[in-house]
C-alpha atoms as a PDB file:
ATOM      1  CA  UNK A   1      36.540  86.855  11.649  1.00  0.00           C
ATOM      2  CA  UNK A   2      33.293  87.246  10.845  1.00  0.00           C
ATOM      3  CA  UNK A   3      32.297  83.505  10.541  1.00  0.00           C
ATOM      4  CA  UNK A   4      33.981  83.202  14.406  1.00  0.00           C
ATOM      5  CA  UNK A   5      31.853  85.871  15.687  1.00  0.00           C
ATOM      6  CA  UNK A   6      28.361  84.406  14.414  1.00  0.00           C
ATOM      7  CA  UNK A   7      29.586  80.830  15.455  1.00  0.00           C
ATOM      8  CA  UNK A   8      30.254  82.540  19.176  1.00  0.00           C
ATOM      9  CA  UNK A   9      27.007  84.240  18.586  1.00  0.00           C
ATOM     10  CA  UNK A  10      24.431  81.398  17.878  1.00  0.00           C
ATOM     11  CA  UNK A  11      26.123  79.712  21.227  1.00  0.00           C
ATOM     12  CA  UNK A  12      25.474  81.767  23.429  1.00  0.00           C
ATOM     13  CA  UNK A  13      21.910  81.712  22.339  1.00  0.00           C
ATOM     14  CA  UNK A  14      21.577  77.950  22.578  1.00  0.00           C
ATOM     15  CA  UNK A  15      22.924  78.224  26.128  1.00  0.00           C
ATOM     16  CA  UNK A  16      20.535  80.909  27.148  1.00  0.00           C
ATOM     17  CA  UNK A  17      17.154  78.771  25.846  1.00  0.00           C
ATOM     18  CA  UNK A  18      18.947  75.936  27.989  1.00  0.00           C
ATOM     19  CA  UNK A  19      18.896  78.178  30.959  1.00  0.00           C
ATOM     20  CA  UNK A  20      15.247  78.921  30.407  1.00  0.00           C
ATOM     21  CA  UNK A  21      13.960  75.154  30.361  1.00  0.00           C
ATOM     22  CA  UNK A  22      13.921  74.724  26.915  1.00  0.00           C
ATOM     23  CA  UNK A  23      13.698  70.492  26.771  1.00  0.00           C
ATOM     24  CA  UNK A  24      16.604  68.570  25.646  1.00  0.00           C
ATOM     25  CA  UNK A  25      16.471  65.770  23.460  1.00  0.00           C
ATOM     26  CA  UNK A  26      15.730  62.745  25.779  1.00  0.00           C
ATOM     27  CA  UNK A  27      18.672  59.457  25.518  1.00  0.00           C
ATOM     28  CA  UNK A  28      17.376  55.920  24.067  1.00  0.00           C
ATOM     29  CA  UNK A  29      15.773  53.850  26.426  1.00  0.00           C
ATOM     30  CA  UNK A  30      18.339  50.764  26.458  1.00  0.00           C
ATOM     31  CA  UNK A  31      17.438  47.803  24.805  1.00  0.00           C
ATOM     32  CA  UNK A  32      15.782  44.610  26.601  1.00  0.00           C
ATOM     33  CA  UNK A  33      17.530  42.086  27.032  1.00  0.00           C
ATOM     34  CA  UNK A  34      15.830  39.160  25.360  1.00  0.00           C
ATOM     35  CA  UNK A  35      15.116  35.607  27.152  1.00  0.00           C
ATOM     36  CA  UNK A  36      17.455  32.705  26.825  1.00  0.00           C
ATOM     37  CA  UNK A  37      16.035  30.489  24.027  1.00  0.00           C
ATOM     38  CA  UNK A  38      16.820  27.717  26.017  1.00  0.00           C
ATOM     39  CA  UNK A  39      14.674  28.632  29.097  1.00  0.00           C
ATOM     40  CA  UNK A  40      10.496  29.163  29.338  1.00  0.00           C
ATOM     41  CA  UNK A  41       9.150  32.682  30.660  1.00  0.00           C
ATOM     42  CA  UNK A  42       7.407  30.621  33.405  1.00  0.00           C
ATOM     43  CA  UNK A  43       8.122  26.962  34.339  1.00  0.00           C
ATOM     44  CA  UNK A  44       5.687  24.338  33.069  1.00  0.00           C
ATOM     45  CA  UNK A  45       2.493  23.594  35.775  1.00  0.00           C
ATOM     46  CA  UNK A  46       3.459  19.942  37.289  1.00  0.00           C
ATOM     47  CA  UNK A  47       1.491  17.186  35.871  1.00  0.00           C
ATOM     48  CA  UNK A  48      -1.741  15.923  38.486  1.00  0.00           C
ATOM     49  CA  UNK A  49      -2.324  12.535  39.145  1.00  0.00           C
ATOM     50  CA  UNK A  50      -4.639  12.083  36.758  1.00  0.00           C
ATOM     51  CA  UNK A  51      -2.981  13.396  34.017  1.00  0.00           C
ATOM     52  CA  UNK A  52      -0.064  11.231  34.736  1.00  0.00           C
ATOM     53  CA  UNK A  53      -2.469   8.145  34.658  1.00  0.00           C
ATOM     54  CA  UNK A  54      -4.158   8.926  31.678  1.00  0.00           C
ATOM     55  CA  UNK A  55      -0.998   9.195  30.399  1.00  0.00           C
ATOM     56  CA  UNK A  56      -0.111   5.625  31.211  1.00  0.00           C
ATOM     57  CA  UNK A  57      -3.033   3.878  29.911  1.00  0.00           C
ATOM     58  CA  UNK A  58      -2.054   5.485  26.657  1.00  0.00           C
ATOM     59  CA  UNK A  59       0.683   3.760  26.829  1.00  0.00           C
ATOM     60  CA  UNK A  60      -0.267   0.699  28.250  1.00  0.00           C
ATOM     61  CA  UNK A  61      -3.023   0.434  25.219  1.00  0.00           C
ATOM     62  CA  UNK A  62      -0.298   1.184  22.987  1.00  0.00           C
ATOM     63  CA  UNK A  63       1.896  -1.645  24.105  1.00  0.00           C
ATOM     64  CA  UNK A  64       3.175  -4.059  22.003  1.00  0.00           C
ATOM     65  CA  UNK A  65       2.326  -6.588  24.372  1.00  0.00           C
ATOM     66  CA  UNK A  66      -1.535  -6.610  23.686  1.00  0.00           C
ATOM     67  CA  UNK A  67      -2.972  -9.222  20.851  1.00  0.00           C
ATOM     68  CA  UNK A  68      -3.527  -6.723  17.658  1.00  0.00           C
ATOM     69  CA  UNK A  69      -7.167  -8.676  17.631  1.00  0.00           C
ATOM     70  CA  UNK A  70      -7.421  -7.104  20.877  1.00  0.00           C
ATOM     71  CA  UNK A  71      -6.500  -3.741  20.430  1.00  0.00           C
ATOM     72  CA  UNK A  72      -8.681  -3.164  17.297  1.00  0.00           C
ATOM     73  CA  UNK A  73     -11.599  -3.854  19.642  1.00  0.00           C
ATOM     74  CA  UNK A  74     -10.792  -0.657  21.914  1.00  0.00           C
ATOM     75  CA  UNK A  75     -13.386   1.653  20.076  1.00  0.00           C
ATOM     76  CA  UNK A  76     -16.299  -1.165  21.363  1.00  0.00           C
ATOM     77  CA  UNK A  77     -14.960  -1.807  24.676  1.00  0.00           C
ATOM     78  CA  UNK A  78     -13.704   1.906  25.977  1.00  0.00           C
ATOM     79  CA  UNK A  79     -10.997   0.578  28.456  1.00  0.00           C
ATOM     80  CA  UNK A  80      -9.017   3.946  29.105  1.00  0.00           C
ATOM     81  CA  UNK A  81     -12.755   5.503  29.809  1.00  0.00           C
ATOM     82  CA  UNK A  82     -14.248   2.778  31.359  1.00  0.00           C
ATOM     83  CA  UNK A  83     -11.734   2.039  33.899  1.00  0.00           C
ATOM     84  CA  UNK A  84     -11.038   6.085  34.804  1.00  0.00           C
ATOM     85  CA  UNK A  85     -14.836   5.968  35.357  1.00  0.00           C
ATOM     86  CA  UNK A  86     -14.035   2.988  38.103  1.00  0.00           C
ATOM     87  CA  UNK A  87     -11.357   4.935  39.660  1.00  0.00           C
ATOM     88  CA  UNK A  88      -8.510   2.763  39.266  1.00  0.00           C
ATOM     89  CA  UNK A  89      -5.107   4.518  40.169  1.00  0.00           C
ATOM     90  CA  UNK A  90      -1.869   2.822  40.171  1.00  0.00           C
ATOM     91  CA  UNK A  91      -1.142   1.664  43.156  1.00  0.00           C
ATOM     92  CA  UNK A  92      -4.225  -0.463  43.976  1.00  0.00           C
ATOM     93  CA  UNK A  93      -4.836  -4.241  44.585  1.00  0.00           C
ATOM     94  CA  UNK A  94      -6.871  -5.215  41.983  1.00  0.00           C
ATOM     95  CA  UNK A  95      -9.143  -8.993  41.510  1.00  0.00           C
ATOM     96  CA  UNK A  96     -10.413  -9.519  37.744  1.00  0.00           C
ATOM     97  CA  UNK A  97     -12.988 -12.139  38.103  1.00  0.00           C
ATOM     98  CA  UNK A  98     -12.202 -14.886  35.316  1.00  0.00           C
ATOM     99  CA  UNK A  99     -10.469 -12.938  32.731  1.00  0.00           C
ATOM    100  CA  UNK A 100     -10.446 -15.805  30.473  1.00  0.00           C
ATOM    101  CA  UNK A 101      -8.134 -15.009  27.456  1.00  0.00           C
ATOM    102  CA  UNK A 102      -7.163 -12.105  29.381  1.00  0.00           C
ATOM    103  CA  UNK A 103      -8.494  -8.869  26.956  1.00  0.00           C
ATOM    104  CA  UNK A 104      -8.656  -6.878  29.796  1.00  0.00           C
ATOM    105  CA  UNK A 105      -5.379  -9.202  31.889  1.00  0.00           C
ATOM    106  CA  UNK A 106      -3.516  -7.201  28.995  1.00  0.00           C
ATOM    107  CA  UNK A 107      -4.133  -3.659  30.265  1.00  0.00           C
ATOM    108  CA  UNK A 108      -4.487  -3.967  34.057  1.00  0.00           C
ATOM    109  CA  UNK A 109      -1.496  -6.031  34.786  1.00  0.00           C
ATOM    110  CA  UNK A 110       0.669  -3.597  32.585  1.00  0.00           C
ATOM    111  CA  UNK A 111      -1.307  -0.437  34.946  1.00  0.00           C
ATOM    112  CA  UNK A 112      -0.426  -1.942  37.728  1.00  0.00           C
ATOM    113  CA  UNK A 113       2.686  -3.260  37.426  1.00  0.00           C
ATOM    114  CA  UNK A 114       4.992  -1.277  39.419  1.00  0.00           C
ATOM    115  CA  UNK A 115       2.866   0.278  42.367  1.00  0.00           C
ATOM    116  CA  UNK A 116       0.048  -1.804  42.152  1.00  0.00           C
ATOM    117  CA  UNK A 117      -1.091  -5.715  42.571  1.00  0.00           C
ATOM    118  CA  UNK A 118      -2.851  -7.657  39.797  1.00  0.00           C
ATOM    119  CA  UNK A 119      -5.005 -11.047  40.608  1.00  0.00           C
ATOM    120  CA  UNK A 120      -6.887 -12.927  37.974  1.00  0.00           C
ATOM    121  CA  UNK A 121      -9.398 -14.744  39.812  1.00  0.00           C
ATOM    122  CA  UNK A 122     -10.055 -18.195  37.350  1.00  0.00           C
ATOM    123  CA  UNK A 123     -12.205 -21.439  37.738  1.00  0.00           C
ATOM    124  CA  UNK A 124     -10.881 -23.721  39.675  1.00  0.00           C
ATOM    125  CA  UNK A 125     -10.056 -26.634  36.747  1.00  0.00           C
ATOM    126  CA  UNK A 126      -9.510 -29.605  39.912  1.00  0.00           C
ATOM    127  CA  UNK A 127     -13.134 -28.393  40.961  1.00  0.00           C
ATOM    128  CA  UNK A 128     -15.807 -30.709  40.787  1.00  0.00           C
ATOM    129  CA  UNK A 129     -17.800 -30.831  37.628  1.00  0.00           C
ATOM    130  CA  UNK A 130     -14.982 -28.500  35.648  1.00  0.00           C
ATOM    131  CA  UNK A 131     -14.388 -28.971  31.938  1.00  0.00           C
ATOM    132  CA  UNK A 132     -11.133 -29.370  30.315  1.00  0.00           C
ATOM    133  CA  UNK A 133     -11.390 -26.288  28.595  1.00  0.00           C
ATOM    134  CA  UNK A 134     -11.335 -24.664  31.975  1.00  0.00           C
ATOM    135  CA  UNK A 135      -7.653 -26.249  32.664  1.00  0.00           C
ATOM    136  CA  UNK A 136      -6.457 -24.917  28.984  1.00  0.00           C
ATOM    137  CA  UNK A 137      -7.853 -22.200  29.111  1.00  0.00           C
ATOM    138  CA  UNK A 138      -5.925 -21.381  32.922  1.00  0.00           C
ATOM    139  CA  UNK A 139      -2.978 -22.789  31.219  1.00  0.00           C
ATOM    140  CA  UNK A 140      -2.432 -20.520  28.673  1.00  0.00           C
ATOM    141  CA  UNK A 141      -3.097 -17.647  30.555  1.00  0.00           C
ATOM    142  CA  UNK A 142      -0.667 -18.045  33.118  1.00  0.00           C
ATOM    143  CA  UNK A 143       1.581 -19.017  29.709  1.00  0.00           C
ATOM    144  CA  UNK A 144       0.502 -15.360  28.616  1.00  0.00           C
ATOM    145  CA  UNK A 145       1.869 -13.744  31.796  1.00  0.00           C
ATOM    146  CA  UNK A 146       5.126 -15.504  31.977  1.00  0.00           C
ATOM    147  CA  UNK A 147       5.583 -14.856  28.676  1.00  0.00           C
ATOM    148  CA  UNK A 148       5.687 -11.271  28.818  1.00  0.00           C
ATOM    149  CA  UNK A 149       7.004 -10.807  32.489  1.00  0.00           C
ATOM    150  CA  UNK A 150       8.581  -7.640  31.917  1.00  0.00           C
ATOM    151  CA  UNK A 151       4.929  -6.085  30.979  1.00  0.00           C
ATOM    152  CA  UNK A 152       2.835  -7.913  33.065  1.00  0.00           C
ATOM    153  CA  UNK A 153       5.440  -8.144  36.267  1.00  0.00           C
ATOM    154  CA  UNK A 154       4.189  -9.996  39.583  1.00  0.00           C
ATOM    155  CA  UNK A 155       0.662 -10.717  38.050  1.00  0.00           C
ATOM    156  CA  UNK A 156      -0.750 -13.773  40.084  1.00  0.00           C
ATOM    157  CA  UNK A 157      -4.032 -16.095  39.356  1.00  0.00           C
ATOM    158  CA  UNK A 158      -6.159 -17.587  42.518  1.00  0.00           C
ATOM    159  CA  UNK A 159      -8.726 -20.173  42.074  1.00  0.00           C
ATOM    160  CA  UNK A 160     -12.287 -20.009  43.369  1.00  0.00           C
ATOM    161  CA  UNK A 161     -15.080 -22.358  43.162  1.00  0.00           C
ATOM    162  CA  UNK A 162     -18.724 -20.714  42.245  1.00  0.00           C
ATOM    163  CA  UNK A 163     -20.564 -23.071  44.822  1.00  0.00           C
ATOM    164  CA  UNK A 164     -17.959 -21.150  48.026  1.00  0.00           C
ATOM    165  CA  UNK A 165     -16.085 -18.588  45.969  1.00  0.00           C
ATOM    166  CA  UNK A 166     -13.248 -16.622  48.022  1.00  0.00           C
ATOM    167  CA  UNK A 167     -10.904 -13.752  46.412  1.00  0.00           C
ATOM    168  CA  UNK A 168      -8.957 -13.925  49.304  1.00  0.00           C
ATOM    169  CA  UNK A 169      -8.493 -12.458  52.814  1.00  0.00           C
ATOM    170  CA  UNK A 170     -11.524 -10.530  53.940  1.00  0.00           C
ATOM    171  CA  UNK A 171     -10.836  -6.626  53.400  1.00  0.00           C
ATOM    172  CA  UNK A 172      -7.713  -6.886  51.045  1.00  0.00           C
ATOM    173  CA  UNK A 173      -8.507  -5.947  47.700  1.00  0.00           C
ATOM    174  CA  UNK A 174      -8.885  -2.129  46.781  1.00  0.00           C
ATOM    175  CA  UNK A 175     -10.913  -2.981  43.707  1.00  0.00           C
ATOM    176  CA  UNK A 176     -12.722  -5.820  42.018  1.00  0.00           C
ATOM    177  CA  UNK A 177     -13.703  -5.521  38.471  1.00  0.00           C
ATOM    178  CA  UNK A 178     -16.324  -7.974  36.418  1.00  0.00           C
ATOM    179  CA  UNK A 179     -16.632  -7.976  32.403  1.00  0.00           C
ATOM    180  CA  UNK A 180     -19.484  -9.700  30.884  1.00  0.00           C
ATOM    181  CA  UNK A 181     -19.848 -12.473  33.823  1.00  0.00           C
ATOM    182  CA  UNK A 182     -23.159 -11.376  35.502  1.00  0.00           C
ATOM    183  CA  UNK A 183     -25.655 -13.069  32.979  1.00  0.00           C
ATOM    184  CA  UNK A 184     -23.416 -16.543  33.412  1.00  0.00           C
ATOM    185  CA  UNK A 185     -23.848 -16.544  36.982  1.00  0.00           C
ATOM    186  CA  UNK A 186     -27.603 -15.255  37.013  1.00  0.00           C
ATOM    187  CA  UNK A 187     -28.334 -18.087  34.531  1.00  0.00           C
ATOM    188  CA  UNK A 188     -26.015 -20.836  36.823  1.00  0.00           C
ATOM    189  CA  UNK A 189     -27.901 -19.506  40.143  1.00  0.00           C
ATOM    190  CA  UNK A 190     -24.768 -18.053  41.703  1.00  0.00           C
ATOM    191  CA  UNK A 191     -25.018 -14.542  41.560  1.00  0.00           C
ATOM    192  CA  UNK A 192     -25.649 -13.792  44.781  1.00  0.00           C
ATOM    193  CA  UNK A 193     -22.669 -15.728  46.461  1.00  0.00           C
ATOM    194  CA  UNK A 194     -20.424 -14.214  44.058  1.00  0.00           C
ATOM    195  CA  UNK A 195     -21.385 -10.703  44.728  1.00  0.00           C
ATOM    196  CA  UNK A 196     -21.477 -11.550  48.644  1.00  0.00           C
ATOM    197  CA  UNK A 197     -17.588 -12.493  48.346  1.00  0.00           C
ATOM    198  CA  UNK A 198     -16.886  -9.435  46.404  1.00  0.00           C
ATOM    199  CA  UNK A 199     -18.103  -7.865  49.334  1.00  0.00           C
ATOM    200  CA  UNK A 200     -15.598  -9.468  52.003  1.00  0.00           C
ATOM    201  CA  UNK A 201     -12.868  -9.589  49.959  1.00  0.00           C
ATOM    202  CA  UNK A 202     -12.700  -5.923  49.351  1.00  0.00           C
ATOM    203  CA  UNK A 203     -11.605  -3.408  52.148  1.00  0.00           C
ATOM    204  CA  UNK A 204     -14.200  -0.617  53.390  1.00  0.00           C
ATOM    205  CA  UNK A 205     -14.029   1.777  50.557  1.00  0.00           C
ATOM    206  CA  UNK A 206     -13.146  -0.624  47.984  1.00  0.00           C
ATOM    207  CA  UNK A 207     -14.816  -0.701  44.467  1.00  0.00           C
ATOM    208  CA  UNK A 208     -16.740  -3.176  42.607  1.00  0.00           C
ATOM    209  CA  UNK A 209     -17.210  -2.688  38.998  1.00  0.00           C
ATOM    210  CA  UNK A 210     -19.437  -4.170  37.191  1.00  0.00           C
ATOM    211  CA  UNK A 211     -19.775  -4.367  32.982  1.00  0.00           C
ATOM    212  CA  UNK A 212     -22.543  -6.827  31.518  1.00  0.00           C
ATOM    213  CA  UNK A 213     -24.997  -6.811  28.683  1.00  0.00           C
ATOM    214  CA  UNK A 214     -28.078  -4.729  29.136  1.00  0.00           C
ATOM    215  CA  UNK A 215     -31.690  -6.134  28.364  1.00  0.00           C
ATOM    216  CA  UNK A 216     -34.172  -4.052  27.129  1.00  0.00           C
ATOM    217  CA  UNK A 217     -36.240  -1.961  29.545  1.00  0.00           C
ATOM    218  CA  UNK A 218     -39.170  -3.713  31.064  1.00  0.00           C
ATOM    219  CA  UNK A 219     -38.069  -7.234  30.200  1.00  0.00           C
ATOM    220  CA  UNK A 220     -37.827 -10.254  32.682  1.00  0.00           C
ATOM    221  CA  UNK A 221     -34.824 -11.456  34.362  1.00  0.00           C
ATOM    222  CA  UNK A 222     -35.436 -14.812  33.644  1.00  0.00           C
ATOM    223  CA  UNK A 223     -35.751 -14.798  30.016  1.00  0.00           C
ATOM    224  CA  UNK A 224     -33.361 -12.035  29.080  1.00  0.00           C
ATOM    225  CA  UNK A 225     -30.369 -13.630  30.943  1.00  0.00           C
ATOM    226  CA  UNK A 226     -30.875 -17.036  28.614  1.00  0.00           C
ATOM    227  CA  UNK A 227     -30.274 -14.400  25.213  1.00  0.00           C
ATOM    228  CA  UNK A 228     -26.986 -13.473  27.333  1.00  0.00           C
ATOM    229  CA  UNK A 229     -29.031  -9.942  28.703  1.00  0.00           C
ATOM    230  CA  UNK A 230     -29.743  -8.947  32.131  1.00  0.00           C
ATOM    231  CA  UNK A 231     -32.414  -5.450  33.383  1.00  0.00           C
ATOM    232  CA  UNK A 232     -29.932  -3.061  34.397  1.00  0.00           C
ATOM    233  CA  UNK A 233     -32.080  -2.904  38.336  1.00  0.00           C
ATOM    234  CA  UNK A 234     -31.258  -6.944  38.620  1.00  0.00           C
ATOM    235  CA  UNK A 235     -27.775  -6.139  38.388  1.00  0.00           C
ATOM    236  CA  UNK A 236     -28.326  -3.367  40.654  1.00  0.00           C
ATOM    237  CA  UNK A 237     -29.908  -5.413  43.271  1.00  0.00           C
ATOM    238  CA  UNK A 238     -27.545  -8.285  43.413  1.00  0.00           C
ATOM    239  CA  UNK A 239     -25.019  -5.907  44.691  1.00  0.00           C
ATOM    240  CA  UNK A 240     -26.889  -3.796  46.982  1.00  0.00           C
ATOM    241  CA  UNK A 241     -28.201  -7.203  48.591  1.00  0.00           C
ATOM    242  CA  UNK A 242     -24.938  -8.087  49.039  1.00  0.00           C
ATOM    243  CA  UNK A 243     -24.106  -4.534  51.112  1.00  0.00           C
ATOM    244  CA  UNK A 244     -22.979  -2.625  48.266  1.00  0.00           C
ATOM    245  CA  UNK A 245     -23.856   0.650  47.187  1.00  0.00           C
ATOM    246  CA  UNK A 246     -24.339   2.189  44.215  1.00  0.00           C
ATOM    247  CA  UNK A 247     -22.087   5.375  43.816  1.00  0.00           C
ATOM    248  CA  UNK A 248     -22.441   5.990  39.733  1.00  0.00           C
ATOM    249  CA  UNK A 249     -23.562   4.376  36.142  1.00  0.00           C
ATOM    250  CA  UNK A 250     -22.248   5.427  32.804  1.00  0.00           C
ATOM    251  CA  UNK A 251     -22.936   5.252  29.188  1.00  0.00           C
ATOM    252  CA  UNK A 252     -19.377   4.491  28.195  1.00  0.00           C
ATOM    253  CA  UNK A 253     -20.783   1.290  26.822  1.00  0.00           C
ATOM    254  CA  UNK A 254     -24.059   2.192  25.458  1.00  0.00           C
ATOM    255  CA  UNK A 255     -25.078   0.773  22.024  1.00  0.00           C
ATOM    256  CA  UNK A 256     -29.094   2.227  21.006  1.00  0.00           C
ATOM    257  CA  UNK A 257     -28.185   0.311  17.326  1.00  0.00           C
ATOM    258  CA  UNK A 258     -28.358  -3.045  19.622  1.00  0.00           C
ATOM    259  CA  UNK A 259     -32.313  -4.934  19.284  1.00  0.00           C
ATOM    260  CA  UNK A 260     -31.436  -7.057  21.752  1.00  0.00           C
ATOM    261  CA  UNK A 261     -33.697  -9.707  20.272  1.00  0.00           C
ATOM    262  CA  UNK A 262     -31.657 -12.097  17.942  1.00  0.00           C
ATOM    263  CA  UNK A 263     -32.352 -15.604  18.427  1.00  0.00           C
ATOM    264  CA  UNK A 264     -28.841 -16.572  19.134  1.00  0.00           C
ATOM    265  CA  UNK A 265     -28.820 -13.932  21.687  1.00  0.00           C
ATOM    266  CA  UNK A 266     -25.975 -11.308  22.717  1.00  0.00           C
ATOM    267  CA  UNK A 267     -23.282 -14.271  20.992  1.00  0.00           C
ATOM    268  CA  UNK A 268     -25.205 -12.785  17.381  1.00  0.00           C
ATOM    269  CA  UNK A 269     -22.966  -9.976  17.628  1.00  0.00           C
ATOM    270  CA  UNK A 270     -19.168  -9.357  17.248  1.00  0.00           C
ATOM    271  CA  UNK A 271     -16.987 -10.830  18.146  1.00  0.00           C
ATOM    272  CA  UNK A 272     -18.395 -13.979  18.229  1.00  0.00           C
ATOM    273  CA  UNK A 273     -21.032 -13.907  15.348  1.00  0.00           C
ATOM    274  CA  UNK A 274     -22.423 -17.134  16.228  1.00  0.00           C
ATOM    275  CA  UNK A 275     -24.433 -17.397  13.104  1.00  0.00           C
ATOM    276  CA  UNK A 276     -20.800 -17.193  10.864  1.00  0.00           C
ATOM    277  CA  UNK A 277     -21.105 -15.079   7.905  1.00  0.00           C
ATOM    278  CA  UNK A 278     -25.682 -14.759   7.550  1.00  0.00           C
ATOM    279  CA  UNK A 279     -25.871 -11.442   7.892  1.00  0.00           C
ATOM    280  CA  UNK A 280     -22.048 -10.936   9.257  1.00  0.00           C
ATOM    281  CA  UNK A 281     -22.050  -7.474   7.581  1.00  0.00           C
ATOM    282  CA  UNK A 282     -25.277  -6.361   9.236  1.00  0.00           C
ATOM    283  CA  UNK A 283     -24.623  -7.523  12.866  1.00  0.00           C
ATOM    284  CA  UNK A 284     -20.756  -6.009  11.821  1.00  0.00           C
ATOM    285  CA  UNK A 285     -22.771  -3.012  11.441  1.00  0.00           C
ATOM    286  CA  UNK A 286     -24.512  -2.746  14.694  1.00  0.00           C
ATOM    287  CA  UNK A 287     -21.134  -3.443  16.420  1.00  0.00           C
ATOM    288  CA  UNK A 288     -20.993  -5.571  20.260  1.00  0.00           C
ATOM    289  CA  UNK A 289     -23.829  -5.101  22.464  1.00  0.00           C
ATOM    290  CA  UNK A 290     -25.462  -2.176  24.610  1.00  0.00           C
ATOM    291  CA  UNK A 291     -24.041  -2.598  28.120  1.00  0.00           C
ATOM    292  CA  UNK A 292     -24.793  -1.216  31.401  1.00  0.00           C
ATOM    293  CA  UNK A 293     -21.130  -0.225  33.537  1.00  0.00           C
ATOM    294  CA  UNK A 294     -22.204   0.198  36.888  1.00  0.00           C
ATOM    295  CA  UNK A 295     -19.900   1.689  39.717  1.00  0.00           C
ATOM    296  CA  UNK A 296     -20.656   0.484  43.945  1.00  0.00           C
ATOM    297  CA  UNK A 297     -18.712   1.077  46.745  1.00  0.00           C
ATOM    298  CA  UNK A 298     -18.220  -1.239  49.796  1.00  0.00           C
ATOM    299  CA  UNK A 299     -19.431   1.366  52.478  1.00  0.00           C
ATOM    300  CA  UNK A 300     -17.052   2.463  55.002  1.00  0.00           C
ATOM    301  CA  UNK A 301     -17.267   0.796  58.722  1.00  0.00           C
ATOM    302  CA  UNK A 302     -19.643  -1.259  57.796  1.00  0.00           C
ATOM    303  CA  UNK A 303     -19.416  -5.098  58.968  1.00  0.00           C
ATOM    304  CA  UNK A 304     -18.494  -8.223  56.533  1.00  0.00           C
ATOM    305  CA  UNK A 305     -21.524  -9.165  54.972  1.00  0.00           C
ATOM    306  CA  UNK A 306     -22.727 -12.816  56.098  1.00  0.00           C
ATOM    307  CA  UNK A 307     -24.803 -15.003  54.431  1.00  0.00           C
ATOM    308  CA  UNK A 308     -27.679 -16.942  55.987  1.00  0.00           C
ATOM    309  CA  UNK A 309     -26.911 -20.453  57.427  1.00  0.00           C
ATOM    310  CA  UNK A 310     -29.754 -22.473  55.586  1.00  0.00           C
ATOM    311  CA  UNK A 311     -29.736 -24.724  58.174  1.00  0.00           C
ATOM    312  CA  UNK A 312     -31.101 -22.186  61.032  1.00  0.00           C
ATOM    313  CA  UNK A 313     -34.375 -22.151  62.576  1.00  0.00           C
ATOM    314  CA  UNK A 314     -36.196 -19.271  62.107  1.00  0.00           C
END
């Protein structure tokens, strides 16, 4: 009886310090619920442009398409960061002016395969005055491309001469690239034709680029280009002459370990080490040459540059 009556009694006091406002005991929060492992807190950015293209040069370079000899000069010739520096994008018309064994035939075509247009521009070997290595060495690069259709897909070749050279119809190419050609023509005396039909055969906009072996500062024209070497502001003049302008330059291709002064000239150095194995390791050592890589636009609304008729009065 007595246990009852203090159970009643202790109660009725916990009701009364209820009454009063005496806190309770607050309930568990519930637990969160956690996030499917299968799904991300926030969706993924989308990829830009650019990402997506730098994306497919990596694997473009990575193809198994591309001559290993050829790949394992990528750390001399910088394609992926030479060519971003040009601004080509996927979908352009591209002319590579004589490609030759097609080094560089190996990474645009592949680029450009499925929104783009690829056109190795080659000596015409039924010209007058060219050599037979000129027709073998057309024939086995339209052998390349066949060969390897499913990389290289609707890559074409044209033929141009060097006395009249023509790309094709005025304002139809979106871009027109040149490796290691300028000192050839300079030497030949056609530089300035070939620059003038860059000109018309790209549209208003379009971009020449232009890679070639840099001379030292200060030296001549004329004796620099015979060592395979040309002043960077030659270069630079050939184009604007021709109506071009200049819109960037970059040191993707620099080389300061490059003398520029071998008697044999640029060919000294890899790859071709004309001199064989005297002093291989040391001119393996430098590495290939110093090189200017020079970016001009055709300006927009401007007219089709035409070149003097020599046989005018004036």
């Amino acid at each position: 009886m007595n246990k009852l009556m203090l159970t009643l009694a202790l109660t009725l006091i916990l009701s009364a310090c209820q009454q009063q406002g005496a806190p309770m005991a607050a309930a568990p929060a519930p637990a969160a619920k956690p996030a499917p492992l299968d799904q991300p807190a926030q969706p993924p950015a989308p990829k830009t442009a650019d990402q997506l293209a730098a994306e497919k040069y990596d694997s473009v370079l990575a193809g198994d398409w591309r001559d290993a000899k050829n790949k394992a000069r990528d750390g001399y010739r910088h394609p992926k960061e030479m060519l971003q520096f040009f601004g080509l994008k996927p979908d352009m018309t591209v002319i590579e002016i004589t490609p030759a064994g097609g080094w560089f035939t190996e990474v645009l075509a592949p680029f450009l395969r499925d929104g783009g247009k690829y056109i190795g521009a080659v000596y015409d070997e039924k010209a007058e005055g060219a050599s037979k290595s000129t027709e073998s060495s057309n024939l086995k690069l339209e052998e390349k491309l066949k060969a390897r259709q499913d990389a290289y897909g609707p890559a074409t070749l044209t033929r141009f001469t060097t006395k009249v050279p023509t790309f094709g119809a005025d304002n139809s190419a979106d871009m027109v690239l040149t490796f290691r050609n300028v000192h050839n023509w300079s030497e030949g005396g056609t530089a300035p034709q070939m620059f003038q039909a860059f000109f018309k055969v790209l549209k208003p906009g379009g971009i020449l680029g232009v890679e070639d072996h840099r001379a030292a500062a200060g030296a001549a024209a004329d004796a620099s280009m015979k060592l395979g070497y040309l002043p960077e502001d030659y270069v630079i003049k050939l184009a604007t002459d021709a109506g071009f302008k200049l819109v960037g330059k970059s040191e993707i291709n620099a080389n300061p370990k490059d003398t520029k002064d071998y008697a044999k000239g640029v060919w000294t150095l890899p790859p071709v080490l004309t001199l064989g194995e005297v002093d291989k390791d040391k001119y393996l050592a430098i590495g290939e040459s110093d090189r200017m890589t020079l970016k001009f636009v055709k300006p927009q609304g401007d007219t089709i540059f035409h070149s003097p008729d020599p046989t005018e009065k004036k």
